[in-house]
PDB file of N, CA and C in Angstrom:
ATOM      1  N   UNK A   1      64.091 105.169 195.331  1.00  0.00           N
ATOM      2  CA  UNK A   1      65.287 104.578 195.907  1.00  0.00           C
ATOM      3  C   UNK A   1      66.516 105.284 195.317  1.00  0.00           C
ATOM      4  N   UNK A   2      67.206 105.310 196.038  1.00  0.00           N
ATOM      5  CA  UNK A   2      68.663 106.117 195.659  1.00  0.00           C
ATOM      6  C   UNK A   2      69.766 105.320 195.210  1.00  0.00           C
ATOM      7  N   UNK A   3      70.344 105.537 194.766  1.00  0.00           N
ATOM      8  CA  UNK A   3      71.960 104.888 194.453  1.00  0.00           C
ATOM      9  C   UNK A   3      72.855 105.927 193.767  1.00  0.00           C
ATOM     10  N   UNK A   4      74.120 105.243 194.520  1.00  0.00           N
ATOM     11  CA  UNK A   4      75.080 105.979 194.142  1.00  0.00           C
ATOM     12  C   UNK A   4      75.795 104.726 192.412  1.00  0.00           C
ATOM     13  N   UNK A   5      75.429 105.762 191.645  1.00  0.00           N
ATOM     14  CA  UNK A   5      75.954 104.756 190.327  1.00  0.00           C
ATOM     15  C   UNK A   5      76.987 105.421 189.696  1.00  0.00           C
ATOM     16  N   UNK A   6      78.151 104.222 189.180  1.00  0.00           N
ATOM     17  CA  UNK A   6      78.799 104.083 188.992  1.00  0.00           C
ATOM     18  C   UNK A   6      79.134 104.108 186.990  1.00  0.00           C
ATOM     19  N   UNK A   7      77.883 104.521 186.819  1.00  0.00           N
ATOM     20  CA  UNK A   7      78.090 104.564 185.014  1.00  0.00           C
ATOM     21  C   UNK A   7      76.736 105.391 185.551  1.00  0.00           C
ATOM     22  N   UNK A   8      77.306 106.752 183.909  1.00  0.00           N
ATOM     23  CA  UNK A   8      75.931 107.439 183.613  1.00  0.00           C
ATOM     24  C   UNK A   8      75.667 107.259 182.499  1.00  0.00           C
ATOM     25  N   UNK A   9      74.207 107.729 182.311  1.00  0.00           N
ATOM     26  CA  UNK A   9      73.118 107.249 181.183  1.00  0.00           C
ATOM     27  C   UNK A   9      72.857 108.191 180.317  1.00  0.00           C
ATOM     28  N   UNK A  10      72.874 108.445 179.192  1.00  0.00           N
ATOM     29  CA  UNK A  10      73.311 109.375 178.176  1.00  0.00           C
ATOM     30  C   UNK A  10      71.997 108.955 176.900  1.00  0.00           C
ATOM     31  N   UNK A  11      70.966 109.820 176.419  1.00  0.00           N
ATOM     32  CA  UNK A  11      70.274 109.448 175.494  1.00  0.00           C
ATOM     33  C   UNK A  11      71.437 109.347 174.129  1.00  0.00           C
ATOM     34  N   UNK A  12      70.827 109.287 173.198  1.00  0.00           N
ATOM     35  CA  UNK A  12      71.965 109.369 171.794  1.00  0.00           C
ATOM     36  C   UNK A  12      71.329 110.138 171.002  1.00  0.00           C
ATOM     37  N   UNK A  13      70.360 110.711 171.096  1.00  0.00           N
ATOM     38  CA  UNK A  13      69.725 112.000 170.192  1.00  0.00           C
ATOM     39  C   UNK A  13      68.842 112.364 171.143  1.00  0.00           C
ATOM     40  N   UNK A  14      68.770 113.676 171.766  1.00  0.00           N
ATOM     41  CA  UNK A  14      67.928 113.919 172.473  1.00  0.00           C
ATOM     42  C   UNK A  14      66.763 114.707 172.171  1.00  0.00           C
ATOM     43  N   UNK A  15      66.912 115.261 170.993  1.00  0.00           N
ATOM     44  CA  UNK A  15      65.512 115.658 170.379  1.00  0.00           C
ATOM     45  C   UNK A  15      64.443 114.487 169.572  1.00  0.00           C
ATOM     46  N   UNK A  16      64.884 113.241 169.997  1.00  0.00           N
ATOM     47  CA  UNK A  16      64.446 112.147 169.032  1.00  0.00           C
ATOM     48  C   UNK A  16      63.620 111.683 170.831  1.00  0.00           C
ATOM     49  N   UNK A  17      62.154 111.311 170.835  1.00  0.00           N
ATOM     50  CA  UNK A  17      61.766 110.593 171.819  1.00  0.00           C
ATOM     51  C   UNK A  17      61.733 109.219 171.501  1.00  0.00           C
ATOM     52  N   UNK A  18      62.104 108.794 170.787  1.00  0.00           N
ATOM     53  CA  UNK A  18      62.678 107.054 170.200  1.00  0.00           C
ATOM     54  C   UNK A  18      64.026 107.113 170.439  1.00  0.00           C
ATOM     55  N   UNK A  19      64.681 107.692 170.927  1.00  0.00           N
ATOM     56  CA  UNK A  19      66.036 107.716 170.912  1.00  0.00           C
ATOM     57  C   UNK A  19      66.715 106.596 171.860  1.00  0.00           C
ATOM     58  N   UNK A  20      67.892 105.645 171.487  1.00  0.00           N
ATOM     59  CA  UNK A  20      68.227 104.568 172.415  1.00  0.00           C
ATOM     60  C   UNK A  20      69.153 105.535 173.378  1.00  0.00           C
ATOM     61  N   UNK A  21      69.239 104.734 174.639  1.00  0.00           N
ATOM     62  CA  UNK A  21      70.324 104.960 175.517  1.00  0.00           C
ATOM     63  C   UNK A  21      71.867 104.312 175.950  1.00  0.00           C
ATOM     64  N   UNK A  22      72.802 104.677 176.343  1.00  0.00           N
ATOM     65  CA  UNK A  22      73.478 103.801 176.358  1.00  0.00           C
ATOM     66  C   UNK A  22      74.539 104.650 177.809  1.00  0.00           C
ATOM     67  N   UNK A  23      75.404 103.605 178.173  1.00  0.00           N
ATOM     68  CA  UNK A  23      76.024 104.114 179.483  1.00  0.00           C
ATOM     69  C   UNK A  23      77.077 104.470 179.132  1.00  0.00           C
ATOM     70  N   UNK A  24      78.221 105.007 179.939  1.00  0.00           N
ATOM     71  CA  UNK A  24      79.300 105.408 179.870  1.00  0.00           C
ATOM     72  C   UNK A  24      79.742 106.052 181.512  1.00  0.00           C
ATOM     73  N   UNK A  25      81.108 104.793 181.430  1.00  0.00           N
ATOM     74  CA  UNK A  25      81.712 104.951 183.404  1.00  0.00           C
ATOM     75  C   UNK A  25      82.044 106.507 183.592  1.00  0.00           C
ATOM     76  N   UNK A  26      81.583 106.607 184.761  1.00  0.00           N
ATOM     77  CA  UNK A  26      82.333 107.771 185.873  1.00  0.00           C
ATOM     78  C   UNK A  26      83.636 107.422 186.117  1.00  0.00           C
ATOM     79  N   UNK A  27      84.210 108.526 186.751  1.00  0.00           N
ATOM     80  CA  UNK A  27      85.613 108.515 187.170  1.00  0.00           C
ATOM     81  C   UNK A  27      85.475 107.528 188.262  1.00  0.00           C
ATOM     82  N   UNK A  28      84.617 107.271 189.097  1.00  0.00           N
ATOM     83  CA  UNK A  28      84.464 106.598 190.327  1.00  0.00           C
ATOM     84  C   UNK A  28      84.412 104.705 189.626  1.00  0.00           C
ATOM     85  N   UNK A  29      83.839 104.557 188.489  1.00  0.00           N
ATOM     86  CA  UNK A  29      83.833 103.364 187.834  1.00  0.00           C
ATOM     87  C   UNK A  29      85.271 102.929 187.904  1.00  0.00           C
ATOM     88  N   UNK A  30      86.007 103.980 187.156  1.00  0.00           N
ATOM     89  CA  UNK A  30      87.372 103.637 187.170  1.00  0.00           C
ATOM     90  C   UNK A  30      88.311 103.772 188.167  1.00  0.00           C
ATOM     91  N   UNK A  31      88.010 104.330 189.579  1.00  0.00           N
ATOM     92  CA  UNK A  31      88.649 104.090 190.470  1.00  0.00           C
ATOM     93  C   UNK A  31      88.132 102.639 191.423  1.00  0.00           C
ATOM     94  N   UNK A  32      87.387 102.387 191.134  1.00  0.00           N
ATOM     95  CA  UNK A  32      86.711 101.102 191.705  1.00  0.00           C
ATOM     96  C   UNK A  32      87.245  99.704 190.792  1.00  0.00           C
ATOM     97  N   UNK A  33      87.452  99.965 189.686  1.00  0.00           N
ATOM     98  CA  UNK A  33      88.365  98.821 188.993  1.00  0.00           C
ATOM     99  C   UNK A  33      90.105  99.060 189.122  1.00  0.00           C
ATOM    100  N   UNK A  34      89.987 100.047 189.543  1.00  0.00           N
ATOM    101  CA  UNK A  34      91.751 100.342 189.670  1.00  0.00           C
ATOM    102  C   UNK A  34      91.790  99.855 191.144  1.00  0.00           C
ATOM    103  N   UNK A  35      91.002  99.591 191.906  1.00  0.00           N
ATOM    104  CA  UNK A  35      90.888  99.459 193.271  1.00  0.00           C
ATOM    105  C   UNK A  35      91.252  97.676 193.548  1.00  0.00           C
ATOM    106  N   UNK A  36      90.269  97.046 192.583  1.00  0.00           N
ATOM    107  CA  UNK A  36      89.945  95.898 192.170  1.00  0.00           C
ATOM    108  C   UNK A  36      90.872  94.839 191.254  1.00  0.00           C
ATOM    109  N   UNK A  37      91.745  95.750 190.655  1.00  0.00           N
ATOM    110  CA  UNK A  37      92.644  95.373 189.945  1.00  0.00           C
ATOM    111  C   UNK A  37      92.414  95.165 188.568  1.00  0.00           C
ATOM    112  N   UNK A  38      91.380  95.806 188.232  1.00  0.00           N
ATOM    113  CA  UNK A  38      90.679  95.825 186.813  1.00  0.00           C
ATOM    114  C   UNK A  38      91.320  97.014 186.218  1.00  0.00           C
ATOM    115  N   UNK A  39      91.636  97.031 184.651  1.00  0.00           N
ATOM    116  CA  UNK A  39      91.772  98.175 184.068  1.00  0.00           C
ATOM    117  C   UNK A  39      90.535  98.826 183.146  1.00  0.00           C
ATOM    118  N   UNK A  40      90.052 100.250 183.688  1.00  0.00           N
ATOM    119  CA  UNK A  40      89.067 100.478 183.406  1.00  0.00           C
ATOM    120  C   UNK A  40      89.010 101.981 182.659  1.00  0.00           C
TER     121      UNK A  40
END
């Protein structure tokens, strides 16, 4: 299934295969809360 997403997914050590992940918004995140009236 496809989606267009709005935060990308970033390992935090990528030579570590235990390594956690965590997100961080696209420019499109923040035009969608600027849209919304959110500051993002």
């Amino acid at each position: 299934m496809a989606s267009y997403a709005l935060t990308k997914v970033i390992e935090d050590r990528p030579d570590s295969p235990a390594s956690d992940w965590h997100g961080e918004p696209k420019e499109a995140f923040r035009a969608v809360a600027r849209r919304y009236g959110r500051n993002g």
